[in-house]
PDB file of N, CA and C in Angstrom:
ATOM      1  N   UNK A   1     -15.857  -4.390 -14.441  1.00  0.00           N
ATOM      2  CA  UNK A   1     -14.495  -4.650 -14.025  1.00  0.00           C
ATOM      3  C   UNK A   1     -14.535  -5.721 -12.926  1.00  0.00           C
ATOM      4  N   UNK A   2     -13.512  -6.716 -12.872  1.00  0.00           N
ATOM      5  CA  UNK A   2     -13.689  -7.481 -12.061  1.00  0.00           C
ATOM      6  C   UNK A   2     -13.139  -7.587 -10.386  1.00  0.00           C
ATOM      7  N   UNK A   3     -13.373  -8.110 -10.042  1.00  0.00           N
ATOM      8  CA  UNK A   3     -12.708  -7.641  -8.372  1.00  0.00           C
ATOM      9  C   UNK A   3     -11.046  -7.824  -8.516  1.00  0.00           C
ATOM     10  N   UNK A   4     -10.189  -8.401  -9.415  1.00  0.00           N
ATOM     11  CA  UNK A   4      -8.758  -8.884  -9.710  1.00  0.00           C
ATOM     12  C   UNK A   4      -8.640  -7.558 -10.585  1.00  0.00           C
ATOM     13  N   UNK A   5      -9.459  -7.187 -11.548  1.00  0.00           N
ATOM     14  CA  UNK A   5      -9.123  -6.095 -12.140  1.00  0.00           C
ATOM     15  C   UNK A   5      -8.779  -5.111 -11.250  1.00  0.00           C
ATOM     16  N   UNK A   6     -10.323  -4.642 -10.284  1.00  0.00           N
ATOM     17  CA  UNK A   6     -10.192  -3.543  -9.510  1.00  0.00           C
ATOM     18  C   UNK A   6      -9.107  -3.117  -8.932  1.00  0.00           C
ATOM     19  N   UNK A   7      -9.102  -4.748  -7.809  1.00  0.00           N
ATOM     20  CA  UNK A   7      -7.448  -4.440  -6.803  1.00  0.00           C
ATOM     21  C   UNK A   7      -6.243  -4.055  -7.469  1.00  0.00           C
ATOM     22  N   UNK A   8      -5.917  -4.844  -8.796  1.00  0.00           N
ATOM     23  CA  UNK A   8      -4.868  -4.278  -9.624  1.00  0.00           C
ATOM     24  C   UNK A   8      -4.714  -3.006  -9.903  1.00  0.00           C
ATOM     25  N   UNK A   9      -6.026  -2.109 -10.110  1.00  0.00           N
ATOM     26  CA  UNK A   9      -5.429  -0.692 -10.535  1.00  0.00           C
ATOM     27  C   UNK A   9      -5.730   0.489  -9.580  1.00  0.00           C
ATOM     28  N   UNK A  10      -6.215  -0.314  -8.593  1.00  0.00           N
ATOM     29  CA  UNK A  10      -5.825   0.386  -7.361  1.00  0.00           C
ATOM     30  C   UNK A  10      -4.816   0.472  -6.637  1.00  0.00           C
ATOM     31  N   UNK A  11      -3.844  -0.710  -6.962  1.00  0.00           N
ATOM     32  CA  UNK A  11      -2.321  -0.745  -6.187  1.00  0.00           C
ATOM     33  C   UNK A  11      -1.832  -0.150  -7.383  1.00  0.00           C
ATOM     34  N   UNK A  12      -1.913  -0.139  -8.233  1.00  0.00           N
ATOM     35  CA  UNK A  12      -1.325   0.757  -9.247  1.00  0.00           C
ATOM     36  C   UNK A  12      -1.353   2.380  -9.419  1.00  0.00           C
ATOM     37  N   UNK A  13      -2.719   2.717  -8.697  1.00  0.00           N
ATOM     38  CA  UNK A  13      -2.711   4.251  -8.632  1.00  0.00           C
ATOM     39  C   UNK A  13      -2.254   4.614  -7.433  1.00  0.00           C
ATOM     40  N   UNK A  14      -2.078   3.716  -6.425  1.00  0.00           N
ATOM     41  CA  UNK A  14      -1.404   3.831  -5.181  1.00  0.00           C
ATOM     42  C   UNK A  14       0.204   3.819  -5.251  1.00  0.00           C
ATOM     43  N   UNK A  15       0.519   3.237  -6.179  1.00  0.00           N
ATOM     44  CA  UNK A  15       1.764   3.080  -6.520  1.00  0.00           C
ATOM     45  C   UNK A  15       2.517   4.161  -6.786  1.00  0.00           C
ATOM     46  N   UNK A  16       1.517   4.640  -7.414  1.00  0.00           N
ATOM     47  CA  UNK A  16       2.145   5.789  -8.329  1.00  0.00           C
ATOM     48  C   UNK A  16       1.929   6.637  -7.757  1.00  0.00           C
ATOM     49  N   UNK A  17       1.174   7.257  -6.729  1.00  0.00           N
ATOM     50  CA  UNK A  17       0.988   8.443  -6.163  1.00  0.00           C
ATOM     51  C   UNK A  17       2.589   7.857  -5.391  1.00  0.00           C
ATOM     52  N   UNK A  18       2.461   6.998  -4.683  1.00  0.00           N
ATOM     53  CA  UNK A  18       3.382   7.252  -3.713  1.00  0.00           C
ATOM     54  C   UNK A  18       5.225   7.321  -4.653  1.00  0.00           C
ATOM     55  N   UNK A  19       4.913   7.739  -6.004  1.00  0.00           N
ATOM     56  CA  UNK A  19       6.474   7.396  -6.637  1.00  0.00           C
ATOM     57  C   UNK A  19       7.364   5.998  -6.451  1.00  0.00           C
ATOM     58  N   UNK A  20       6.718   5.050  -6.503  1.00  0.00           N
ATOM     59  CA  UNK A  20       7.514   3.413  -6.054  1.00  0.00           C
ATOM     60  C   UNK A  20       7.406   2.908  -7.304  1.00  0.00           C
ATOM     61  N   UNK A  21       8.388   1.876  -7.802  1.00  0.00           N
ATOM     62  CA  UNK A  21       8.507   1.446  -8.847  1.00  0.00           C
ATOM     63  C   UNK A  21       7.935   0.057  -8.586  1.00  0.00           C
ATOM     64  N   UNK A  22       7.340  -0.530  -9.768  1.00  0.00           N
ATOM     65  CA  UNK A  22       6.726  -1.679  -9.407  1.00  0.00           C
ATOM     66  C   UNK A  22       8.311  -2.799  -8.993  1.00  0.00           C
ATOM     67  N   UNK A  23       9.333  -2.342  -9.190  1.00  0.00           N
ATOM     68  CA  UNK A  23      10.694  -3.039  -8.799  1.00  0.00           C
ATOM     69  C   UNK A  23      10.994  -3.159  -7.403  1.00  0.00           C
ATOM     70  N   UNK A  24      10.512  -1.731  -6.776  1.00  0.00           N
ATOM     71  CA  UNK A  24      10.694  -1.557  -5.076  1.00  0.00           C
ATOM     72  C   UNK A  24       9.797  -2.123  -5.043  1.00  0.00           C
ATOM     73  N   UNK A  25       8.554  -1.786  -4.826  1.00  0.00           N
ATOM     74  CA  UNK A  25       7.797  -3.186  -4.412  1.00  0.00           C
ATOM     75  C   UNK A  25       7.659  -3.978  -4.739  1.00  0.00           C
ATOM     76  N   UNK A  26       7.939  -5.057  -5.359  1.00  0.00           N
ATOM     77  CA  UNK A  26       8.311  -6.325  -5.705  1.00  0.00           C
ATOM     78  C   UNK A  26       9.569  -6.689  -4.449  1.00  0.00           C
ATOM     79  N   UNK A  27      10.892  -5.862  -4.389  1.00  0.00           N
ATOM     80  CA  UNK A  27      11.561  -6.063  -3.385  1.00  0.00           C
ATOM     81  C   UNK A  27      10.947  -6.085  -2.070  1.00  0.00           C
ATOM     82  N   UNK A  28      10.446  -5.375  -1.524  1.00  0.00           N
ATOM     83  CA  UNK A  28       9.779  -4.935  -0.873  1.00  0.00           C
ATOM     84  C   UNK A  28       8.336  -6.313  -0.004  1.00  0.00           C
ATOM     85  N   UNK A  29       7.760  -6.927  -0.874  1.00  0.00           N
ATOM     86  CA  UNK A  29       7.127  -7.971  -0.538  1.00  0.00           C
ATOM     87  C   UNK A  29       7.472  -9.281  -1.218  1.00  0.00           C
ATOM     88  N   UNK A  30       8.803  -9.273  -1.533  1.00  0.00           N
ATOM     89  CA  UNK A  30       9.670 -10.331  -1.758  1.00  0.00           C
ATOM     90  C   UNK A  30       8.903 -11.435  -2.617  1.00  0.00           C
ATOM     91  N   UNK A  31       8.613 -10.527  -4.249  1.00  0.00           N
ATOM     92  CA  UNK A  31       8.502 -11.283  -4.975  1.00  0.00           C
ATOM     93  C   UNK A  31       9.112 -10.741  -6.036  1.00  0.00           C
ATOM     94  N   UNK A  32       8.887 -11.919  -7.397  1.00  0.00           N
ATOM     95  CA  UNK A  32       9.602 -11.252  -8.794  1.00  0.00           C
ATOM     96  C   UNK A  32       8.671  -9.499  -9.391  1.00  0.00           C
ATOM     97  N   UNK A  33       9.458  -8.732  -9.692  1.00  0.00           N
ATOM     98  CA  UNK A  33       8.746  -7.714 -10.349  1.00  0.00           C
ATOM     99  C   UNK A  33       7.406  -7.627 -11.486  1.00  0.00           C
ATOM    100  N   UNK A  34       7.901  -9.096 -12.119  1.00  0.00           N
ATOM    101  CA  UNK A  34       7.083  -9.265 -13.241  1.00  0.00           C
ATOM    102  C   UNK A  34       5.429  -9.822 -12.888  1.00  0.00           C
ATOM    103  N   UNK A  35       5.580 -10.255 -11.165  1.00  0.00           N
ATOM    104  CA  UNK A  35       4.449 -10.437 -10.946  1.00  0.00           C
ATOM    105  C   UNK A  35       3.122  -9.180 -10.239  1.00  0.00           C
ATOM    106  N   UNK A  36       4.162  -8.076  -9.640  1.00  0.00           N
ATOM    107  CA  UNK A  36       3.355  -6.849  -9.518  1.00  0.00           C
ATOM    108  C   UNK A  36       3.216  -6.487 -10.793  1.00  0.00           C
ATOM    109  N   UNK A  37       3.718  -6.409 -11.923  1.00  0.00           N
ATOM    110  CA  UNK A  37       3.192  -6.091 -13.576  1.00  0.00           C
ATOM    111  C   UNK A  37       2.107  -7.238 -13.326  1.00  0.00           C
ATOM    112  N   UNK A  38       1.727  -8.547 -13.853  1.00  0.00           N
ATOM    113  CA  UNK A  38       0.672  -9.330 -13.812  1.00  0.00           C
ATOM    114  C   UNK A  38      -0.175  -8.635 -12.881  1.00  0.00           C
ATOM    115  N   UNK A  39      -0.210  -8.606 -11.040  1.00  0.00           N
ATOM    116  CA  UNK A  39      -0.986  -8.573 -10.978  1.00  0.00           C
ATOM    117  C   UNK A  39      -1.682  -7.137 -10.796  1.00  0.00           C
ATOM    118  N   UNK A  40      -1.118  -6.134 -11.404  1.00  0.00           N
ATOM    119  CA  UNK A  40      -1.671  -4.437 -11.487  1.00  0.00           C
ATOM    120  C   UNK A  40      -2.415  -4.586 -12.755  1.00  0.00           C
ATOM    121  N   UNK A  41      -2.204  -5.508 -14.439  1.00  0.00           N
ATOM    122  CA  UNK A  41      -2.984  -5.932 -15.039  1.00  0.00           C
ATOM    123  C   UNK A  41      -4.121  -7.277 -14.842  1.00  0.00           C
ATOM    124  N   UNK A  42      -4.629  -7.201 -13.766  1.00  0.00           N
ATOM    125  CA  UNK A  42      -5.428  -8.358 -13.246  1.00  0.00           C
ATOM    126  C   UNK A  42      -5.086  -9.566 -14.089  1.00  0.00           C
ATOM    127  N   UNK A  43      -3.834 -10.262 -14.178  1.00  0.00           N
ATOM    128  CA  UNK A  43      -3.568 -11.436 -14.576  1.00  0.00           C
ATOM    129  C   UNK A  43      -2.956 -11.870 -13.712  1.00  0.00           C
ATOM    130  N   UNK A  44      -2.825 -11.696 -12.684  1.00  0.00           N
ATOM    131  CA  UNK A  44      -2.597 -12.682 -11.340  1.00  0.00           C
ATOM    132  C   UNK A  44      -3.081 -11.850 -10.269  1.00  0.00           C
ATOM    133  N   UNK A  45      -2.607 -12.463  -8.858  1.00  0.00           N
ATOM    134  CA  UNK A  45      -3.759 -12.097  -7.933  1.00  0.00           C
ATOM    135  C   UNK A  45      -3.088 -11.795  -6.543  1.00  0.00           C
ATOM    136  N   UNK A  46      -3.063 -10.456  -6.195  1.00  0.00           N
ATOM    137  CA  UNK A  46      -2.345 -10.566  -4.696  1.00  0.00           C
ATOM    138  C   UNK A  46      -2.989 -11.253  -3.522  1.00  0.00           C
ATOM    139  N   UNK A  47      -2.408 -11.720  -2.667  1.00  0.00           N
ATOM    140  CA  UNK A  47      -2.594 -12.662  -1.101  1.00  0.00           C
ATOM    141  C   UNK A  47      -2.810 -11.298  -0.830  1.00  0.00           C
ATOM    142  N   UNK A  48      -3.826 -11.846   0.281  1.00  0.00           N
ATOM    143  CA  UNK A  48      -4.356 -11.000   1.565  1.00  0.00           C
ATOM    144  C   UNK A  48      -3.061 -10.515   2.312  1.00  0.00           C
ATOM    145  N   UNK A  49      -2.030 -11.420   2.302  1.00  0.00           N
ATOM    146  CA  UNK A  49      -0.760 -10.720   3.292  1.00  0.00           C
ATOM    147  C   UNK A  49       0.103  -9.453   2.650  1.00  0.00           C
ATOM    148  N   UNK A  50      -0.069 -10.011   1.287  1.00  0.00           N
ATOM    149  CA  UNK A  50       0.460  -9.260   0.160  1.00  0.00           C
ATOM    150  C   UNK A  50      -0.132  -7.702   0.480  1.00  0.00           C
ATOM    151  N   UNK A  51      -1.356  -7.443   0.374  1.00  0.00           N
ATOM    152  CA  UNK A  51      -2.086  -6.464   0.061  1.00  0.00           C
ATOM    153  C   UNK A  51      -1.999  -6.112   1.537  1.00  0.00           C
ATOM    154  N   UNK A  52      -2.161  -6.882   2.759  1.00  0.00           N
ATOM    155  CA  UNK A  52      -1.653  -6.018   4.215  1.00  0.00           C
ATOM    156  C   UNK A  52      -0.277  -5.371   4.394  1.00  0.00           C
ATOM    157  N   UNK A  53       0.822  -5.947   3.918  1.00  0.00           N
ATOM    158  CA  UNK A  53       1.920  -5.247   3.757  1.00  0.00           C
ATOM    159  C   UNK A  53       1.951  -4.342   3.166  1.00  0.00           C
ATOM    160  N   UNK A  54       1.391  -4.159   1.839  1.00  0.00           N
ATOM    161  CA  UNK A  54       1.381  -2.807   1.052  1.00  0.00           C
ATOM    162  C   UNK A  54       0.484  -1.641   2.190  1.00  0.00           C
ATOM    163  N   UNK A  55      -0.911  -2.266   2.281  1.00  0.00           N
ATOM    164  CA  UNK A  55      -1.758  -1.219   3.102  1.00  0.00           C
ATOM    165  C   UNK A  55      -0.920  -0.418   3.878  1.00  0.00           C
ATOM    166  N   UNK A  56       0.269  -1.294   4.565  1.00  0.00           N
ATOM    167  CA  UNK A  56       0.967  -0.777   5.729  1.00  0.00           C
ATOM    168  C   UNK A  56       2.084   0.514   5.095  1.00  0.00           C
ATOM    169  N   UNK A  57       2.385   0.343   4.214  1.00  0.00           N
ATOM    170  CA  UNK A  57       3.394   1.100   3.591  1.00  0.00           C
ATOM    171  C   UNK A  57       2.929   2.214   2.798  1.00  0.00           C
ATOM    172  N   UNK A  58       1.691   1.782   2.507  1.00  0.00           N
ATOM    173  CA  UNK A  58       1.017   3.081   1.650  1.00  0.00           C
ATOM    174  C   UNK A  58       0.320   3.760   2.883  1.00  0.00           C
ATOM    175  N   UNK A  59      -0.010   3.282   4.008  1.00  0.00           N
ATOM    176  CA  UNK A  59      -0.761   4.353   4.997  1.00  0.00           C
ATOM    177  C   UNK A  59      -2.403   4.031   4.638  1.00  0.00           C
ATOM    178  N   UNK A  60      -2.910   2.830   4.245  1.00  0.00           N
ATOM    179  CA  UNK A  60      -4.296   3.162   4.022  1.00  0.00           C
ATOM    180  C   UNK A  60      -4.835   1.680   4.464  1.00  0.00           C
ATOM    181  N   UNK A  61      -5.975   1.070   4.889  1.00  0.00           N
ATOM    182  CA  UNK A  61      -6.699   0.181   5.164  1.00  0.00           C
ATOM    183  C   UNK A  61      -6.191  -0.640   3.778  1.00  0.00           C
ATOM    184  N   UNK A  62      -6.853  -1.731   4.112  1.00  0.00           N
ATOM    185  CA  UNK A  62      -7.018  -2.569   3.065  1.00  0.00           C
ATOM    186  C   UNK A  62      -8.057  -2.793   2.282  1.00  0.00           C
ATOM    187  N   UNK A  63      -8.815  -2.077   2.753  1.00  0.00           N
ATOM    188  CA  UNK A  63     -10.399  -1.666   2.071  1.00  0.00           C
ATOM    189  C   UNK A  63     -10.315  -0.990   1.061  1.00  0.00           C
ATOM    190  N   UNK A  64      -9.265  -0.292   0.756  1.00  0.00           N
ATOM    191  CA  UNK A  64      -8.634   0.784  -0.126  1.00  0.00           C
ATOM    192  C   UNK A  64      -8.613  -0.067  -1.483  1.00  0.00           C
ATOM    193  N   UNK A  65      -8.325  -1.581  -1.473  1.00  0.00           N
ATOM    194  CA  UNK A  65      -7.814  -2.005  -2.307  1.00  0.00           C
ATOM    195  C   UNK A  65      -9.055  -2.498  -2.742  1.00  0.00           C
ATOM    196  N   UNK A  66     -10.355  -2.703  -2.165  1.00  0.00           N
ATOM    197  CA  UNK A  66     -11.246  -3.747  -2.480  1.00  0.00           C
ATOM    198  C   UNK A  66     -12.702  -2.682  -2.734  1.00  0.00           C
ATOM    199  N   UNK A  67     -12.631  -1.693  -1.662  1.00  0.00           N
ATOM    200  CA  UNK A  67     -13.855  -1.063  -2.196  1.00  0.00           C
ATOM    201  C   UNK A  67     -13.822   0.319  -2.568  1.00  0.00           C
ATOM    202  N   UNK A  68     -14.468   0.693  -3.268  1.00  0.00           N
ATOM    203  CA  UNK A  68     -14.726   1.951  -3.931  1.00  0.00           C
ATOM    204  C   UNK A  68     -14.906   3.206  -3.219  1.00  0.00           C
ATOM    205  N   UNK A  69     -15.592   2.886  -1.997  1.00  0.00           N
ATOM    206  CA  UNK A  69     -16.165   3.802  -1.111  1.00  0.00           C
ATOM    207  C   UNK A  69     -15.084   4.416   0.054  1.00  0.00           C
ATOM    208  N   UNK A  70     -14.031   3.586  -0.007  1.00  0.00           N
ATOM    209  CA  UNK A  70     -12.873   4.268   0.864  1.00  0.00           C
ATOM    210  C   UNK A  70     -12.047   5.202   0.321  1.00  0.00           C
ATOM    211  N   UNK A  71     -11.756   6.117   0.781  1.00  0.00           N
ATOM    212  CA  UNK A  71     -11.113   7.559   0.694  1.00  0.00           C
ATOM    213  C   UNK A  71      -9.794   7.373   1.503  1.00  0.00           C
ATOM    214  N   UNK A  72      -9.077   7.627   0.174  1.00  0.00           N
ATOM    215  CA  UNK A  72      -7.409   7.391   0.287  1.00  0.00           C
ATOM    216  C   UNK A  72      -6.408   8.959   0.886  1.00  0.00           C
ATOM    217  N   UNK A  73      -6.021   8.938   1.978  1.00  0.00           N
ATOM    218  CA  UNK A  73      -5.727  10.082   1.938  1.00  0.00           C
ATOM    219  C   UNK A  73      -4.627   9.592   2.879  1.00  0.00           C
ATOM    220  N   UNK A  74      -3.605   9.825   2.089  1.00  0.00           N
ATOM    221  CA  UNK A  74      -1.935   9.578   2.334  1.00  0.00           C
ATOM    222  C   UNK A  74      -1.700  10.313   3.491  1.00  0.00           C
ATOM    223  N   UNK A  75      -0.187   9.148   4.489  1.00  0.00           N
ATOM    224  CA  UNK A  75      -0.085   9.827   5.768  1.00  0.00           C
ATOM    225  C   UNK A  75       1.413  10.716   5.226  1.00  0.00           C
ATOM    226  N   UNK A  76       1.790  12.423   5.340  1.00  0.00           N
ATOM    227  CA  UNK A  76       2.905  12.929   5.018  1.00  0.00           C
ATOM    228  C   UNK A  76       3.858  12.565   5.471  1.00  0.00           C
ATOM    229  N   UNK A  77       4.642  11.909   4.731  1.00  0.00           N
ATOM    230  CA  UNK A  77       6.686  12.251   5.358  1.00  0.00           C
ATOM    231  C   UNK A  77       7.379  12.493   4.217  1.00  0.00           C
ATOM    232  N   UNK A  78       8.241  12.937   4.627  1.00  0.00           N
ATOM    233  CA  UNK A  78       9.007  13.222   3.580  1.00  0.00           C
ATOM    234  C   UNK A  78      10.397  12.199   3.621  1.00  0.00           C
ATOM    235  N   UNK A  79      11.301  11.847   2.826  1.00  0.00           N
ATOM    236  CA  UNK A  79      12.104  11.230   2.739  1.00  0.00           C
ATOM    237  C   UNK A  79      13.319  11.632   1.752  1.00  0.00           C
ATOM    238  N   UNK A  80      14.088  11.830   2.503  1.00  0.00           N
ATOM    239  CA  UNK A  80      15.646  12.629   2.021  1.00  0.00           C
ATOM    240  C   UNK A  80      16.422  11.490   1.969  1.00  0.00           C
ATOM    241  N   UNK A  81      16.694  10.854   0.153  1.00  0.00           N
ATOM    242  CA  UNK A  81      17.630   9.801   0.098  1.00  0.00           C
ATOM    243  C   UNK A  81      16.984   9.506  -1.482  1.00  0.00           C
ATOM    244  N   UNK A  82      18.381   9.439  -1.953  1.00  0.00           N
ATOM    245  CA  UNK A  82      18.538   9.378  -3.611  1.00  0.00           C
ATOM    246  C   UNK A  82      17.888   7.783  -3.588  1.00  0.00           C
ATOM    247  N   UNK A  83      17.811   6.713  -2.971  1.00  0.00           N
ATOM    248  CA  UNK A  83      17.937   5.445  -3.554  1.00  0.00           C
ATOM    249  C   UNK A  83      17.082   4.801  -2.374  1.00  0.00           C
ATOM    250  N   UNK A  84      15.777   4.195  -2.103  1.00  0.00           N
ATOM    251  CA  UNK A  84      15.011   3.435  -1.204  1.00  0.00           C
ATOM    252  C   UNK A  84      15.380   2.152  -1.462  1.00  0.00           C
ATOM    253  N   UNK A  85      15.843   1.515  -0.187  1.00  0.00           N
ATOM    254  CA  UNK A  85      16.082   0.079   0.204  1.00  0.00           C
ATOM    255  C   UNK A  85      14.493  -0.542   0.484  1.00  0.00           C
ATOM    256  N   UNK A  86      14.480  -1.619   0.238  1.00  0.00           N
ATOM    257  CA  UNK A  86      13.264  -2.480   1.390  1.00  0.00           C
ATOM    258  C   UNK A  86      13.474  -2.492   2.274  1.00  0.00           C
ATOM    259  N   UNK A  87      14.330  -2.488   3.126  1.00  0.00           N
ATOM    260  CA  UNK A  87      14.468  -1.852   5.114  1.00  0.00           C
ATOM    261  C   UNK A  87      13.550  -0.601   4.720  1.00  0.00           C
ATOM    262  N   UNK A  88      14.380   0.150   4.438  1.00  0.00           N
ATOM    263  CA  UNK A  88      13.298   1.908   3.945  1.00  0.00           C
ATOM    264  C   UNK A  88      12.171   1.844   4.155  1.00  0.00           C
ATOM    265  N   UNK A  89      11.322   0.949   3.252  1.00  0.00           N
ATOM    266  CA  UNK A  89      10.121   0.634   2.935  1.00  0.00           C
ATOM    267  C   UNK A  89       9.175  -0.129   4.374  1.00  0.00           C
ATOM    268  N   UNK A  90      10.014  -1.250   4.660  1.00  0.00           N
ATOM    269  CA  UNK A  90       9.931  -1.764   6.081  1.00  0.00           C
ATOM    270  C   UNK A  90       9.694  -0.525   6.994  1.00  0.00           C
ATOM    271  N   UNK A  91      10.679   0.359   7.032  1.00  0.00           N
ATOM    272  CA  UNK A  91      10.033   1.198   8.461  1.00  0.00           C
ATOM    273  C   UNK A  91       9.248   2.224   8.483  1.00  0.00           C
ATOM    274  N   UNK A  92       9.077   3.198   6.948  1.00  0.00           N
ATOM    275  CA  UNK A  92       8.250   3.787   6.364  1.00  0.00           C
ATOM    276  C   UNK A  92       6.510   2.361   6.839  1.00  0.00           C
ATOM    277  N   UNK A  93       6.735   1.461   6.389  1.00  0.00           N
ATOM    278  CA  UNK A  93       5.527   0.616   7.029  1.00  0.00           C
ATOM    279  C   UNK A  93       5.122   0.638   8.473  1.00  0.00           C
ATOM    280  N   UNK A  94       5.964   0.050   9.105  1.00  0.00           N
ATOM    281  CA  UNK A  94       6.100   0.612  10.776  1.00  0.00           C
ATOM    282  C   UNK A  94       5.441   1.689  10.675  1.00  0.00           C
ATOM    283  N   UNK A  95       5.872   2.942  10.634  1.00  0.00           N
ATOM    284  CA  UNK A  95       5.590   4.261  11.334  1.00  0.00           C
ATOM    285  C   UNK A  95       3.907   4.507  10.648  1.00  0.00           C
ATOM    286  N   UNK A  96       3.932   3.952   9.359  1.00  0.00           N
ATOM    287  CA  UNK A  96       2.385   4.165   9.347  1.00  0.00           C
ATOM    288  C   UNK A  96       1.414   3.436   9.606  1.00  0.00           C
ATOM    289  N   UNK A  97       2.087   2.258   9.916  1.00  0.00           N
ATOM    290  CA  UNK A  97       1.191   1.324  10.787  1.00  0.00           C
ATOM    291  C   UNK A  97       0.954   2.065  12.171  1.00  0.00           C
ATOM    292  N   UNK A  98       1.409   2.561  12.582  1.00  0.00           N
ATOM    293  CA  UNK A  98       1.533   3.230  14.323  1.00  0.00           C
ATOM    294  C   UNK A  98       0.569   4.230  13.714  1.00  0.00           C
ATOM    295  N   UNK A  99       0.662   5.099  13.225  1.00  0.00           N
ATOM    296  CA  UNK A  99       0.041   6.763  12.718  1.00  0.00           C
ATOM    297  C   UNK A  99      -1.326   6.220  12.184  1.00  0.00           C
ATOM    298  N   UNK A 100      -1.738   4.779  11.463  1.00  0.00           N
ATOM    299  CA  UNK A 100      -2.856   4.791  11.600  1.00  0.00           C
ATOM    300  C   UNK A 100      -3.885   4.053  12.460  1.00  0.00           C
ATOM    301  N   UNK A 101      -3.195   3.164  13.682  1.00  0.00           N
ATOM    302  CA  UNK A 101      -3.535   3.021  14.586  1.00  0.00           C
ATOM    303  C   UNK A 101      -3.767   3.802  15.644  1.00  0.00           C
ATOM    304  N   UNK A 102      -2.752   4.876  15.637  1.00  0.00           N
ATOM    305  CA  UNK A 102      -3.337   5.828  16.067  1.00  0.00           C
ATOM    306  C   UNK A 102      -4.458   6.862  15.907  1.00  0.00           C
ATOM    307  N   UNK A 103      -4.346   7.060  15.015  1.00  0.00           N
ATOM    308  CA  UNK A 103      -5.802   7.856  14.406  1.00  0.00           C
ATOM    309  C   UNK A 103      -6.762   7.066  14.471  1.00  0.00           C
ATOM    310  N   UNK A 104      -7.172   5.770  14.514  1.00  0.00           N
ATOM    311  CA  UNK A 104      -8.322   4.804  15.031  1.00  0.00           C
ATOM    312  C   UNK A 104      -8.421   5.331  16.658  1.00  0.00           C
ATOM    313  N   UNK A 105      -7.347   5.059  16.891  1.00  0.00           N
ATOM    314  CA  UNK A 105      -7.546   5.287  19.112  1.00  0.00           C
ATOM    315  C   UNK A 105      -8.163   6.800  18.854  1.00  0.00           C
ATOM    316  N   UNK A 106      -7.543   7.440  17.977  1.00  0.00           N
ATOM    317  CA  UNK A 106      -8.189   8.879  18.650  1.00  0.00           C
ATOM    318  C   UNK A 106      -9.981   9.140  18.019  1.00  0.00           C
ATOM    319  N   UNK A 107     -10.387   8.258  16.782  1.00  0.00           N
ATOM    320  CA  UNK A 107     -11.603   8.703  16.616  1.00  0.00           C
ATOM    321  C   UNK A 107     -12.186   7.383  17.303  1.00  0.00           C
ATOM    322  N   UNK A 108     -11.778   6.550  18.173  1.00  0.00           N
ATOM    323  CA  UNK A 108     -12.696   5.840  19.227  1.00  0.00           C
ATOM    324  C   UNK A 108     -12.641   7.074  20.532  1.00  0.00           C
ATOM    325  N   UNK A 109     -11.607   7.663  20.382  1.00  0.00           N
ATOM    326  CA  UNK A 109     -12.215   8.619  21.979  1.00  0.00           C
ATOM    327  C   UNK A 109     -13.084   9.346  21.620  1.00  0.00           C
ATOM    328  N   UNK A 110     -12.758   9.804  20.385  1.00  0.00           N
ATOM    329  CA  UNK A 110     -14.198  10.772  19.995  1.00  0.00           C
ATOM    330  C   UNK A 110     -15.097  10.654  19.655  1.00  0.00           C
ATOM    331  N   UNK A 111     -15.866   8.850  19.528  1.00  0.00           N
ATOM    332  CA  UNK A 111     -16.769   8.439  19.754  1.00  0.00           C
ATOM    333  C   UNK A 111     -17.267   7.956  18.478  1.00  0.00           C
ATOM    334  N   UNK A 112     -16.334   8.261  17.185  1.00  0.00           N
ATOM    335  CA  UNK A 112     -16.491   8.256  15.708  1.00  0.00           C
ATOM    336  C   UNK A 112     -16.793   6.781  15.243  1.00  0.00           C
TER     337      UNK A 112
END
């Protein structure tokens, strides 16, 4: 499998755990939909900014997307609302950008 393959069906199983339509995210990192279809079938190719914005929204490094050896383990919230905007998505990013910066500060105090 190739490294364009890989990343593709890793934002794709990420996708899907988190219930997002490849439509919200497409809104979401402000491109056409048809190109998260391309690039979840490795026929096109996400930007590094691309794949940091998602990291941020899914709660996981960006290593998630590239290597095998990282262990994906989603940050909980829950979200009460029939219909997600990209603001939504935007601050759902925020807060897990904070929650996993935080969990870095706390396994540097603990020496990890």
């Amino acid at each position: 499998m190739s490294d364009i393959d890989f990343i593709g069906k890793r934002f794709n199983d990420i996708r899907m755990q988190s219930g997002l339509t490849q439509g919200q995210i497409a809104e979401y990192l402000k491109v056409d939909q048809s190109f998260i279809s391309k690039c979840e079938k490795g026929e096109r190719q996400f930007s590094v900014e691309m794949l940091e914005r998602a990291a941020n929204l899914f709660g996981c490094s960006v290593d998630y997307f590239t290597s095998e050896d990282y262990i994906y383990s989603p940050i909980p919230f829950a979200l009460r609302a029939s219909c997600v905007t990209a603001d939504d998505l935007e601050t759902i990013a925020v807060l897990n950008k904070i929650a996993l910066n935080l969990k870095f500060m706390e396994n540097l105090l603990r020496g990890e």
